[in-house]
C-alpha atoms as a PDB file:
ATOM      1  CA  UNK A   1      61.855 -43.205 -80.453  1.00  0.00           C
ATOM      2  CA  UNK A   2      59.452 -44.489 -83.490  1.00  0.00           C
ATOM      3  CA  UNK A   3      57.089 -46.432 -82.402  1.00  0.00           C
ATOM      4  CA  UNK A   4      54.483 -46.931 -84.358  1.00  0.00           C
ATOM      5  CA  UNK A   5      51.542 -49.205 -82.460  1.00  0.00           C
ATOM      6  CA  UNK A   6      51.630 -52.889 -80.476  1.00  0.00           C
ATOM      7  CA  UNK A   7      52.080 -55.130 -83.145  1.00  0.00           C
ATOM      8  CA  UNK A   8      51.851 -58.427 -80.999  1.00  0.00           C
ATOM      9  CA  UNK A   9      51.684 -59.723 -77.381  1.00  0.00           C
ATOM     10  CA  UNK A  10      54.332 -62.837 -77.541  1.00  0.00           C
ATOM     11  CA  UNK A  11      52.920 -66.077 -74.936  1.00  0.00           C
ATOM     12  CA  UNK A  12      54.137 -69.036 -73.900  1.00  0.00           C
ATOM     13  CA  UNK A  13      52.684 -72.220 -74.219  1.00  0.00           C
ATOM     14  CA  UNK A  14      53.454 -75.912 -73.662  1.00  0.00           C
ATOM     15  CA  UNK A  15      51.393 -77.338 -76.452  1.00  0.00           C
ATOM     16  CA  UNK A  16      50.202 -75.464 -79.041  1.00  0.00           C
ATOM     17  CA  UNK A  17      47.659 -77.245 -81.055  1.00  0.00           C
ATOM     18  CA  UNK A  18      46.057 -77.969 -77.724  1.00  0.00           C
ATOM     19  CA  UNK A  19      46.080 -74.171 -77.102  1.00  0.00           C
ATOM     20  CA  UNK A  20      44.913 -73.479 -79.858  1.00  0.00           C
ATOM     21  CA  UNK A  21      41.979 -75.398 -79.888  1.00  0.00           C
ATOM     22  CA  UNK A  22      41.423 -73.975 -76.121  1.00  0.00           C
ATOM     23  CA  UNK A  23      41.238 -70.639 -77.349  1.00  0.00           C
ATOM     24  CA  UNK A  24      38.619 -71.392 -80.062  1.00  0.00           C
ATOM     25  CA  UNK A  25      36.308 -73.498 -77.835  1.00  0.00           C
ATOM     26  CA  UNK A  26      36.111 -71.171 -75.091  1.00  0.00           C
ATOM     27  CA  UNK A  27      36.213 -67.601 -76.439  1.00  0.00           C
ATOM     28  CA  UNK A  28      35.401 -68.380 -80.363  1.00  0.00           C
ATOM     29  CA  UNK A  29      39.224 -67.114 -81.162  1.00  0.00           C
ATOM     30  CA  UNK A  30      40.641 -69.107 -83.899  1.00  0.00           C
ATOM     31  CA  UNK A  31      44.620 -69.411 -84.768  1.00  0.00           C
ATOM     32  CA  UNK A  32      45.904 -68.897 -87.836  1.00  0.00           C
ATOM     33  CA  UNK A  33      49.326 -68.819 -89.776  1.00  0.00           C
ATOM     34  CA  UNK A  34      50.736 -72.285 -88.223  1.00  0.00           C
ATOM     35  CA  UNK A  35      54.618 -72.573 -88.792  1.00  0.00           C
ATOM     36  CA  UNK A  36      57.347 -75.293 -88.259  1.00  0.00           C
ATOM     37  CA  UNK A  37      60.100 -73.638 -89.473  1.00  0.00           C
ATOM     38  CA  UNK A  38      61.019 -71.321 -86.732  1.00  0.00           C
ATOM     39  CA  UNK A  39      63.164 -71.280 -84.093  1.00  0.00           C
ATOM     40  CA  UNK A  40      65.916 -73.682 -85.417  1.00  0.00           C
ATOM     41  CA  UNK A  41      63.537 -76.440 -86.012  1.00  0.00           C
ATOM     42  CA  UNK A  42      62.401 -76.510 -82.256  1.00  0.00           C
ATOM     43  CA  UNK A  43      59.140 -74.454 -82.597  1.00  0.00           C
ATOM     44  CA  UNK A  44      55.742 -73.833 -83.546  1.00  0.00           C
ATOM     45  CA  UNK A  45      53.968 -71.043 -83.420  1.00  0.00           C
ATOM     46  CA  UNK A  46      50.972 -69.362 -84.591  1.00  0.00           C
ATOM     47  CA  UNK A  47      48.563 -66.555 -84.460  1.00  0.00           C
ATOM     48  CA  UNK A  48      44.881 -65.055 -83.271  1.00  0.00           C
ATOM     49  CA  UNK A  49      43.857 -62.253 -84.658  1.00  0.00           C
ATOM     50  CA  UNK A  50      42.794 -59.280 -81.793  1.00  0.00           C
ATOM     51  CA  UNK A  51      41.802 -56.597 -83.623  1.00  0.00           C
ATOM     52  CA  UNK A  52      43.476 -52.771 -84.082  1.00  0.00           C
ATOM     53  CA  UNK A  53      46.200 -54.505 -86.467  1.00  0.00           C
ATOM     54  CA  UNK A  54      47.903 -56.407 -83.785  1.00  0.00           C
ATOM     55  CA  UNK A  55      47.586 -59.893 -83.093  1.00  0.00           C
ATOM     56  CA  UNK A  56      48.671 -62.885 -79.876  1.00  0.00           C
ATOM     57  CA  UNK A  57      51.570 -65.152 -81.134  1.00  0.00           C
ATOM     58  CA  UNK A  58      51.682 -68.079 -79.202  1.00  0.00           C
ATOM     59  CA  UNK A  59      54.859 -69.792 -79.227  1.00  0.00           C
ATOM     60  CA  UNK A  60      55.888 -73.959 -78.353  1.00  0.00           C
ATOM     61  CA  UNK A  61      59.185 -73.811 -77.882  1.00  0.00           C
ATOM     62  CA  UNK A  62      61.889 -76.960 -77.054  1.00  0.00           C
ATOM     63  CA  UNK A  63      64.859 -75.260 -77.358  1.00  0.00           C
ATOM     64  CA  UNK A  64      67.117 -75.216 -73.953  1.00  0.00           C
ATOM     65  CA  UNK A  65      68.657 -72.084 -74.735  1.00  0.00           C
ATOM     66  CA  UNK A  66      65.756 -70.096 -76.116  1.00  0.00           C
ATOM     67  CA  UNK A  67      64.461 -67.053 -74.395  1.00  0.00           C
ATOM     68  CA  UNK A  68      61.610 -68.353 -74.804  1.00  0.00           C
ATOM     69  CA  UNK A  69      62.177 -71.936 -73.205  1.00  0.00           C
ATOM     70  CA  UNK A  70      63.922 -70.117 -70.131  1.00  0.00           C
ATOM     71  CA  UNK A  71      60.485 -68.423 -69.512  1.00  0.00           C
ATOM     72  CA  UNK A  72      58.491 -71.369 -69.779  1.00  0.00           C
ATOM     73  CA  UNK A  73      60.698 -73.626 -67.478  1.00  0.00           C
ATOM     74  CA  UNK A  74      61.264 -70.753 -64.720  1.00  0.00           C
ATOM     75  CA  UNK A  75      57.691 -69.307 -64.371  1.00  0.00           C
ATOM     76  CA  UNK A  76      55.233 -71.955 -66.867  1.00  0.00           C
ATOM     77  CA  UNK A  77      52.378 -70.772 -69.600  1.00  0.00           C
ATOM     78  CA  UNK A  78      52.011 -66.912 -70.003  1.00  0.00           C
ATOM     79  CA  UNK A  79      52.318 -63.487 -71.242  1.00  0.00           C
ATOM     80  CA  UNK A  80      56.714 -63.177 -72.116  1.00  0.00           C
ATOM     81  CA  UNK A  81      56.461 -59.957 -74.135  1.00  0.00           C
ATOM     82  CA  UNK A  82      55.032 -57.066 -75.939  1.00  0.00           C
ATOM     83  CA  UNK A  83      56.037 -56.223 -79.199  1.00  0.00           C
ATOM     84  CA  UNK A  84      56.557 -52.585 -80.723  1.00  0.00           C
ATOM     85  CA  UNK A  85      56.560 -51.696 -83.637  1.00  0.00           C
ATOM     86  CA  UNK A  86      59.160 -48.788 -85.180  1.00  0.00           C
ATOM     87  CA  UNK A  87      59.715 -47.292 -88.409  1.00  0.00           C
ATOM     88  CA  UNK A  88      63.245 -46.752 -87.443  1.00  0.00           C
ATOM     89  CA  UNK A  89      65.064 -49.651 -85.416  1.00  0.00           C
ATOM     90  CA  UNK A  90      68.143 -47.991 -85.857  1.00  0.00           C
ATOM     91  CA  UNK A  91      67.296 -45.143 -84.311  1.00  0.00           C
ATOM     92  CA  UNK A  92      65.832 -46.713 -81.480  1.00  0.00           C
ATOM     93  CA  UNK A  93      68.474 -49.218 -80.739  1.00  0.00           C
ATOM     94  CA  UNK A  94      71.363 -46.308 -81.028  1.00  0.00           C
ATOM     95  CA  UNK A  95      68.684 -44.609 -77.989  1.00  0.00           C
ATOM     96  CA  UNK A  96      68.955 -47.375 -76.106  1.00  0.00           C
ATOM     97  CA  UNK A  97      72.711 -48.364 -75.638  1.00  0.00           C
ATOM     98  CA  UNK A  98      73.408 -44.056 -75.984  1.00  0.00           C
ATOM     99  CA  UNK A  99      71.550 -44.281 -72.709  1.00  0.00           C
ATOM    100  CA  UNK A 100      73.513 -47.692 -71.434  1.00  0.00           C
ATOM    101  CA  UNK A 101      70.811 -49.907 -71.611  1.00  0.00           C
ATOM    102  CA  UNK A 102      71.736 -53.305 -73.335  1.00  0.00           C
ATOM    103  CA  UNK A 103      69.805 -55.300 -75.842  1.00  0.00           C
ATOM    104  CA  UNK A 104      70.048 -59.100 -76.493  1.00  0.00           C
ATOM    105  CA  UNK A 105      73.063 -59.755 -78.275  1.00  0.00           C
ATOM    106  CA  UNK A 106      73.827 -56.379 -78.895  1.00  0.00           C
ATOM    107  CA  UNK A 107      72.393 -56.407 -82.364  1.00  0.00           C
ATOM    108  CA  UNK A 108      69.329 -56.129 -84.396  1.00  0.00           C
ATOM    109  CA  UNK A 109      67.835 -59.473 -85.909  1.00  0.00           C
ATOM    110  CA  UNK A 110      67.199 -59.755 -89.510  1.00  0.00           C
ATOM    111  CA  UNK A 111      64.346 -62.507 -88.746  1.00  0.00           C
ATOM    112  CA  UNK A 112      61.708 -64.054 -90.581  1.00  0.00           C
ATOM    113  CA  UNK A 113      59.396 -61.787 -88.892  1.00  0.00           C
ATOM    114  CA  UNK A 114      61.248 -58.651 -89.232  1.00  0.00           C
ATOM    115  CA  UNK A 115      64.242 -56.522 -88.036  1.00  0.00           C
ATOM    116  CA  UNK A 116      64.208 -57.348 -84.393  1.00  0.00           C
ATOM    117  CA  UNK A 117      65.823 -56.087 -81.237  1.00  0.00           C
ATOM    118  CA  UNK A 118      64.919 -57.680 -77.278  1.00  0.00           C
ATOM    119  CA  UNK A 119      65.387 -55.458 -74.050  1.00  0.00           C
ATOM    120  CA  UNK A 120      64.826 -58.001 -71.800  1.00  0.00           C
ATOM    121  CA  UNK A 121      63.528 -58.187 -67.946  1.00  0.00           C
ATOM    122  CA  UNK A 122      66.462 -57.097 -66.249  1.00  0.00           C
ATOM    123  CA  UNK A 123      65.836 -53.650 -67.336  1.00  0.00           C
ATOM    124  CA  UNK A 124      61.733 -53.726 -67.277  1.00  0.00           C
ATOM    125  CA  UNK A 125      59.379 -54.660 -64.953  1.00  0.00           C
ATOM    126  CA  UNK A 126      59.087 -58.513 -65.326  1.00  0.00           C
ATOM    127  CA  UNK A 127      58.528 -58.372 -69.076  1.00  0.00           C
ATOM    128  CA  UNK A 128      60.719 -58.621 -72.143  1.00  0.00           C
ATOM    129  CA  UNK A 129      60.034 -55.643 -75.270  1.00  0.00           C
ATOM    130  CA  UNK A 130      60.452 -56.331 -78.503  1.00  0.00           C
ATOM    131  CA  UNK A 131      61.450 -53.657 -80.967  1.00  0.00           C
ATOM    132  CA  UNK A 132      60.046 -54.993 -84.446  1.00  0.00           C
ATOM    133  CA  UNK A 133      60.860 -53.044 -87.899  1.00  0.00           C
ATOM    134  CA  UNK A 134      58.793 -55.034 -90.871  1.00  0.00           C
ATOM    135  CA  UNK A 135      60.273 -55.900 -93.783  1.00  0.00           C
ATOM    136  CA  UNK A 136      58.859 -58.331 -96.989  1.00  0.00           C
ATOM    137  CA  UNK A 137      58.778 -61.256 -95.056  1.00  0.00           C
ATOM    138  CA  UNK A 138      57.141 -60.257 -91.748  1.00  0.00           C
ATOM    139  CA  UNK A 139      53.713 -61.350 -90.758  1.00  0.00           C
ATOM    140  CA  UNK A 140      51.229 -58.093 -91.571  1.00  0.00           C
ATOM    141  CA  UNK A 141      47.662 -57.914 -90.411  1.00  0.00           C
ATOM    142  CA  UNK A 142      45.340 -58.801 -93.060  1.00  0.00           C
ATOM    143  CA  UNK A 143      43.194 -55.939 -94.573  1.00  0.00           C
ATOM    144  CA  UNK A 144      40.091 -58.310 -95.050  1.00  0.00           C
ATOM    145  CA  UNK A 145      40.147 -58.781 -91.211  1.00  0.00           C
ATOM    146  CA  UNK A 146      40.246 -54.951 -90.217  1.00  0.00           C
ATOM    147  CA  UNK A 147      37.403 -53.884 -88.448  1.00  0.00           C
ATOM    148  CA  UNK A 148      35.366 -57.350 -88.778  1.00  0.00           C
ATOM    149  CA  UNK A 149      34.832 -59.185 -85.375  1.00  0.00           C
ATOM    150  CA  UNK A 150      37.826 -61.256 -83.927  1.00  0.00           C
ATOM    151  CA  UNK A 151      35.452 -64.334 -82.413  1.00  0.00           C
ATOM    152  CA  UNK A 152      33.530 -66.770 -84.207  1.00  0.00           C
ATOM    153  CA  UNK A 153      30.460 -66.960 -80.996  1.00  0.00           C
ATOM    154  CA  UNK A 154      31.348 -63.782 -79.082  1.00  0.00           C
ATOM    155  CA  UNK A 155      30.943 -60.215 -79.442  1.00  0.00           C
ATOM    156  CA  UNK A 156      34.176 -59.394 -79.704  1.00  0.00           C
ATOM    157  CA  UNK A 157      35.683 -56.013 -81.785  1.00  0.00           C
ATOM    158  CA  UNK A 158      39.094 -56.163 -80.461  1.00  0.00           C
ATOM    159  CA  UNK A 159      41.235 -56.365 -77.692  1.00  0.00           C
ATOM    160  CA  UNK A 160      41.421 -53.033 -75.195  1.00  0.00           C
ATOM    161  CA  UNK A 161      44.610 -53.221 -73.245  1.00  0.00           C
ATOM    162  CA  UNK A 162      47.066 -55.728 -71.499  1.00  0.00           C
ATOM    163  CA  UNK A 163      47.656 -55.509 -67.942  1.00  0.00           C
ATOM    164  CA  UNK A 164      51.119 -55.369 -66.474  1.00  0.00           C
ATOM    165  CA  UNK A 165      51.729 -56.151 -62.768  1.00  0.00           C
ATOM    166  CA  UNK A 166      53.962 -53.932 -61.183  1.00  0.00           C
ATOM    167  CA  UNK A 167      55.966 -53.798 -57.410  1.00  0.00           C
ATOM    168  CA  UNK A 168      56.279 -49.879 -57.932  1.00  0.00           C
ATOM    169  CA  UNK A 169      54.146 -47.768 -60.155  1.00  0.00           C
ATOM    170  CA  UNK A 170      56.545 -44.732 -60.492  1.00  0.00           C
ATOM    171  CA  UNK A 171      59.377 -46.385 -61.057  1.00  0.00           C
ATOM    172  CA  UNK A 172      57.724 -48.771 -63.650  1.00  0.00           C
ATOM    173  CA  UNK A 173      56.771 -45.567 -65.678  1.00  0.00           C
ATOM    174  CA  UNK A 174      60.230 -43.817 -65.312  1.00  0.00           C
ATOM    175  CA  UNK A 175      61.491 -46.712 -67.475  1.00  0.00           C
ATOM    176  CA  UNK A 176      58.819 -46.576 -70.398  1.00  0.00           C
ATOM    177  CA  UNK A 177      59.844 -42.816 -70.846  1.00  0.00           C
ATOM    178  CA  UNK A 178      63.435 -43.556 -70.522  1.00  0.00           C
ATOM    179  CA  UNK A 179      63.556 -46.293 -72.696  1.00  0.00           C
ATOM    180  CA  UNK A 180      61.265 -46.254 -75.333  1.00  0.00           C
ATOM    181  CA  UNK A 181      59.901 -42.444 -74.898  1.00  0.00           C
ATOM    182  CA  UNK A 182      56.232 -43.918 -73.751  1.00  0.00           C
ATOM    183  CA  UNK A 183      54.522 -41.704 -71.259  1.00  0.00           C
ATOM    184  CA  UNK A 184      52.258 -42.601 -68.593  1.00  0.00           C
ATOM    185  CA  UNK A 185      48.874 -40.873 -68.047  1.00  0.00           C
ATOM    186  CA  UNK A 186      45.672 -41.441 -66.461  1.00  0.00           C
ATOM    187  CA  UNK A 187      47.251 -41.821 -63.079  1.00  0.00           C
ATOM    188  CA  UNK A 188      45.035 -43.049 -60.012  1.00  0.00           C
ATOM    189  CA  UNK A 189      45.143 -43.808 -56.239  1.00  0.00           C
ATOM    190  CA  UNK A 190      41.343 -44.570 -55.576  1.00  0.00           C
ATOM    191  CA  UNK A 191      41.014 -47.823 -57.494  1.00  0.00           C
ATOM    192  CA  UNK A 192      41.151 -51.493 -55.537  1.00  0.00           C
ATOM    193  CA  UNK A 193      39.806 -50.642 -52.282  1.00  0.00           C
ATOM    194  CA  UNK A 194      42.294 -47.746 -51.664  1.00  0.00           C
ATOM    195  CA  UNK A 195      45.627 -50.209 -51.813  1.00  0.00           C
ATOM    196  CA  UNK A 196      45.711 -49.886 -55.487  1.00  0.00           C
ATOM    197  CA  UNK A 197      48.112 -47.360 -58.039  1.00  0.00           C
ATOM    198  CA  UNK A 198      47.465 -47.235 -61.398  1.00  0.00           C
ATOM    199  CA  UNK A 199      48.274 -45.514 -65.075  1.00  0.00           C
ATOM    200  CA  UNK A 200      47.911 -46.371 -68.368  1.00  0.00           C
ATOM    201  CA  UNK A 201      50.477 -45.479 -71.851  1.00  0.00           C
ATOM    202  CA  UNK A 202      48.473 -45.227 -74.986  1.00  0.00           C
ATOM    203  CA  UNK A 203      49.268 -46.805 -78.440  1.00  0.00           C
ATOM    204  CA  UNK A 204      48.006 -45.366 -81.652  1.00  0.00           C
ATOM    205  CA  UNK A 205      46.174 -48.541 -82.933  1.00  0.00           C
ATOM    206  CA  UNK A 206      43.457 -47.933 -79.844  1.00  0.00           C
ATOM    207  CA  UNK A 207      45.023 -49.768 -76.828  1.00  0.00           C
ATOM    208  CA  UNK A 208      46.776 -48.867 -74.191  1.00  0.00           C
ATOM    209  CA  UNK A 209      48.910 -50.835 -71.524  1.00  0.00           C
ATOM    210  CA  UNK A 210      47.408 -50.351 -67.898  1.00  0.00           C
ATOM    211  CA  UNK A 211      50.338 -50.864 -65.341  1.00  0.00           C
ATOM    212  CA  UNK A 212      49.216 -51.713 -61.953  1.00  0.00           C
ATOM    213  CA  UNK A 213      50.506 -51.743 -58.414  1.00  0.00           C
ATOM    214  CA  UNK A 214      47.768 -53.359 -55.751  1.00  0.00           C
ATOM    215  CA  UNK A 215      49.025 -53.970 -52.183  1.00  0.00           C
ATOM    216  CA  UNK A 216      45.771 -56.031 -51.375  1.00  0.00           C
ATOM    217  CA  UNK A 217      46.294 -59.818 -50.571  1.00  0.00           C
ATOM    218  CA  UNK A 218      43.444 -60.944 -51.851  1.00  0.00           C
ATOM    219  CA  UNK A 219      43.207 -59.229 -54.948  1.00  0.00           C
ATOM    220  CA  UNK A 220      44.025 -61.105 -58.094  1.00  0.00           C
ATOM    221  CA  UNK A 221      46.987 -58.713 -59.400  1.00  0.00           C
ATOM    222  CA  UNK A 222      48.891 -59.111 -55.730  1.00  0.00           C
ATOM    223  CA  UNK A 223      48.466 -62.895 -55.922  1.00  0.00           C
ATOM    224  CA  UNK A 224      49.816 -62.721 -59.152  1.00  0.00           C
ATOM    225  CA  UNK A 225      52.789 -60.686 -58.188  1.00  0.00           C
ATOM    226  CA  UNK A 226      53.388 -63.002 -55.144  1.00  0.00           C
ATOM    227  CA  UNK A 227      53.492 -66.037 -57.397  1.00  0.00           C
ATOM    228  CA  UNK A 228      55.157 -64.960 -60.624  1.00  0.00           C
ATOM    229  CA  UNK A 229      56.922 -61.892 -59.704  1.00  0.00           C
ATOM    230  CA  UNK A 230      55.961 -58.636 -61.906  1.00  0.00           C
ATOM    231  CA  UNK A 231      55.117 -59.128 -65.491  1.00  0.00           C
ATOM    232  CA  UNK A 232      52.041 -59.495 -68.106  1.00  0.00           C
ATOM    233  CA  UNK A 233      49.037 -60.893 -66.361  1.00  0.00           C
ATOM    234  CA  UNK A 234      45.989 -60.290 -68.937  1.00  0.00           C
ATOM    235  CA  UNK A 235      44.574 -58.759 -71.841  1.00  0.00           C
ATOM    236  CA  UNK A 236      41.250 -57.539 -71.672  1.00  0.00           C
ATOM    237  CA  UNK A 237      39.415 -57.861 -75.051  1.00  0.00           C
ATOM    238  CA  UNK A 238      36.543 -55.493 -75.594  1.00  0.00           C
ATOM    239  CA  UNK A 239      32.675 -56.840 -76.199  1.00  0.00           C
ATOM    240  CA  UNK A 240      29.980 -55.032 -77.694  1.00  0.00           C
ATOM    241  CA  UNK A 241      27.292 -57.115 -76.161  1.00  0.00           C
ATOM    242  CA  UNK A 242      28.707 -58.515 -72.377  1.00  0.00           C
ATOM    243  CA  UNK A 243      25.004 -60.289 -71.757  1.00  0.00           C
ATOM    244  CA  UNK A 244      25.234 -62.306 -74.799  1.00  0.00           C
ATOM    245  CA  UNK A 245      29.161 -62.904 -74.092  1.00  0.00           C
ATOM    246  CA  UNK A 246      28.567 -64.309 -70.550  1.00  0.00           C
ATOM    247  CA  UNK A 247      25.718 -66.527 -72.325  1.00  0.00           C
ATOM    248  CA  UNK A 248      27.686 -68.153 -74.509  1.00  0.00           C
ATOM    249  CA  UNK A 249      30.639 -69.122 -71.733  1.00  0.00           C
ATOM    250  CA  UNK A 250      27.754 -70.317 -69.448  1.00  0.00           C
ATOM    251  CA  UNK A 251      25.903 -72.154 -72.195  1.00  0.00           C
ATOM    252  CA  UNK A 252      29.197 -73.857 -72.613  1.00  0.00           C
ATOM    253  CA  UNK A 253      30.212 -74.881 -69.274  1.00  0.00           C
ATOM    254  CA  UNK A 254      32.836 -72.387 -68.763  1.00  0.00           C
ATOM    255  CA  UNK A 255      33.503 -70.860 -66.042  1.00  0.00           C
ATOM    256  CA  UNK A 256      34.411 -67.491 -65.275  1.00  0.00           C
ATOM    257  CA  UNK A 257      34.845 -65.619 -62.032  1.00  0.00           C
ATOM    258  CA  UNK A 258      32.191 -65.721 -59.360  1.00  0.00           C
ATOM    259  CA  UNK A 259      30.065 -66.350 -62.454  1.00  0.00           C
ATOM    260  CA  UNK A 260      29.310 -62.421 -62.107  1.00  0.00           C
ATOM    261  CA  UNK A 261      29.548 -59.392 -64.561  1.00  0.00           C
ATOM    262  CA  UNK A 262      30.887 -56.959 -62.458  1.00  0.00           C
ATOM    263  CA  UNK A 263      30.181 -52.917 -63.066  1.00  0.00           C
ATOM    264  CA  UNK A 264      33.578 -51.645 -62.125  1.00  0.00           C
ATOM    265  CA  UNK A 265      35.100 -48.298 -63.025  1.00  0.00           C
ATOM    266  CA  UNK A 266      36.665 -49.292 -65.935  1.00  0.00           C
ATOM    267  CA  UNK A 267      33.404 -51.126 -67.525  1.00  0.00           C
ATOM    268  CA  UNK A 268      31.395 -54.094 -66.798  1.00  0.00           C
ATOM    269  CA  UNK A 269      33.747 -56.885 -66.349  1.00  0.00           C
ATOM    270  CA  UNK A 270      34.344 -60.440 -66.669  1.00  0.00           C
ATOM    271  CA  UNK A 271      37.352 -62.749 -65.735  1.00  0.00           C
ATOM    272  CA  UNK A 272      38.392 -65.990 -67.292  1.00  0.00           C
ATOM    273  CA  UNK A 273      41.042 -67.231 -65.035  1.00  0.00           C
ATOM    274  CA  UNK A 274      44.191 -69.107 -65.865  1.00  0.00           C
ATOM    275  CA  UNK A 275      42.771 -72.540 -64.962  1.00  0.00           C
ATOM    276  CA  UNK A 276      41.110 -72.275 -68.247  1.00  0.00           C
ATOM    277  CA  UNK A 277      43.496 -70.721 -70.532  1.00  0.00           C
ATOM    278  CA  UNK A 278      47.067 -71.238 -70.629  1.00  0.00           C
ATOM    279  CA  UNK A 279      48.459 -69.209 -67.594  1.00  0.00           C
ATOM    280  CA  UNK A 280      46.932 -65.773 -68.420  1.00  0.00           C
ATOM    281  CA  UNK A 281      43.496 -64.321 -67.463  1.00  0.00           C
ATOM    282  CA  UNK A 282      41.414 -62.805 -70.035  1.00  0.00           C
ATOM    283  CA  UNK A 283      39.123 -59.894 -68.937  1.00  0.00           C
ATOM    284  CA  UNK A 284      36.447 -59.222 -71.439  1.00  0.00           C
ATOM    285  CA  UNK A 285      35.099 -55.927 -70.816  1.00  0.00           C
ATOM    286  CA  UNK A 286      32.243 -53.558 -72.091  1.00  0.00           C
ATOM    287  CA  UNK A 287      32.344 -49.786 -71.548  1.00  0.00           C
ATOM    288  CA  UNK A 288      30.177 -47.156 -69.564  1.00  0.00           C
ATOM    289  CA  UNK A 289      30.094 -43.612 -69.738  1.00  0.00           C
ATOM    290  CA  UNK A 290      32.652 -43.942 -66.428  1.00  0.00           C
ATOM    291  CA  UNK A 291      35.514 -46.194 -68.393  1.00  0.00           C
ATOM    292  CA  UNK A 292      38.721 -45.055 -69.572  1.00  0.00           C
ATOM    293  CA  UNK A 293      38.115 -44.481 -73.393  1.00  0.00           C
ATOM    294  CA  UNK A 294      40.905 -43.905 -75.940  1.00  0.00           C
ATOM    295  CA  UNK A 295      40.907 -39.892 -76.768  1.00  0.00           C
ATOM    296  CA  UNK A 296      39.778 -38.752 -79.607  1.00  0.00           C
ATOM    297  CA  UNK A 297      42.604 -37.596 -81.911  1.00  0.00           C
END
């Protein structure tokens, strides 16, 4: 396989200027790129920006038979799919059905936003992949906007990983390598009070995707996978200054949860929940010398 880096993280939304505006009010992310055209006339979508040349497209979408309207009226607002970006499509897509796995309409897309191909959740974990080739018309990731800060009030550099809720951990990372040739690493069995698995595949654009298993009923990511089924839960964006972060959200009347910074393994922590963005959690996170980091190359 090709693939380059995550280009985008696709979600689902009911109303997208209202989203929008959510997203600048309480994290200081602003959308960009508005369209009308898409979709066969029954969509709008935009962008935010998220750092490491990849960005959240956030997608209102009235069509019946759309993937994308299937998602929205079977499970609401939320995270529908990664995108991945290859410098060969071809190649990737002759992988895929050499090793019998089908891809949405058995052909690559010549779309507005480049050469596209969809494995979809009967063959992953509770999330679609997109396999995305640009060409002259695709969206790109403006080089005025690399390496500046992604929020207009927060701290914010760019966005660390996404976190994908998973019923079995093994078997989650078999298909990665078997699909698109992305190995797990990092794998633990002491995280979550003991009734948590967990790994982690890199990307070269400095994120990784942390796939979790977590047994624990009162935990956030088993309540998640109780009430939604596997799939995209978050995406932790990472602050360079947590204190002033939490400030901000609590200066503004927003909460987050148990109004607490908490100094986990992975960083200190803090959770927006989904009652306050559109049915996704945002983790905003700030490493220590015990956090994952991405290795040097």
């Amino acid at each position: 396989m090709a693939i380059i880096r995550i280009q985008h993280i696709g979600i689902v939304v009911r109303d997208l200027e209202d989203t929008c505006a959510h997203f600048e009010s309480t994290l200081g992310l602003k959308a960009c790129d508005f369209r009308n055209d898409q979709g066969r006339g029954m969509q709008l979508d935009a962008r935010i920006l998220l750092g490491n040349e990849c960005w959240l497209h956030l997608v209102q979408n009235w069509n019946p038979e759309s993937r994308v309207y299937q998602f929205l009226q079977e499970k609401g607002e939320g995270l529908e799919h990664i995108a991945l970006e290859t410098d060969d499509i071809e190649s990737d897509v002759g992988h895929l059905r050499e090793i019998g796995v089908p891809i949405w309409e058995d052909r690559i897309l010549d779309a507005n936003d480049g050469y596209e191909a969809f494995v979809l959740p009967n063959q992953l974990p509770g999330l679609t992949i997109e396999l995305i080739q640009s060409h002259d018309r695709s969206w790109y990731y403006p080089p005025e906007k690399e390496n500046q800060p992604i929020s207009s009030v927060m701290e914010f550099m760019r966005m660390q990983h996404i976190g994908l809720v998973v019923e079995n951990l093994q078997d989650a990372c078999n298909k990665f390598e078997r699909l698109f040739g992305l190995k797990a690493q990092d794998f633990r069995n002491d995280q979550g009070k003991g009734k948590q698995f967990d790994a982690r595949i890199l990307f070269r654009n400095q994120c990784w995707l942390h796939l979790v298993q977590n047994w624990d009923p009162e935990s956030r990511v088993n309540r998640f996978l109780n009430s939604r089924g596997e799939g995209l839960d978050h995406i932790a964006i990472r602050s360079e200054d947590l204190e002033h972060d939490v400030g901000v959200l609590r200066e503004n009347g927003i909460p987050f949860f148990q109004d607490t910074i908490f100094d986990a393994n992975d960083g200190y922590e803090v959770f927006i929940y989904p009652d306050q963005l559109p049915g996704m959690t945002v983790e905003l996170i700030q490493p220590h010398v015990h956090s994952w980091q991405f290795p040097p190359e």
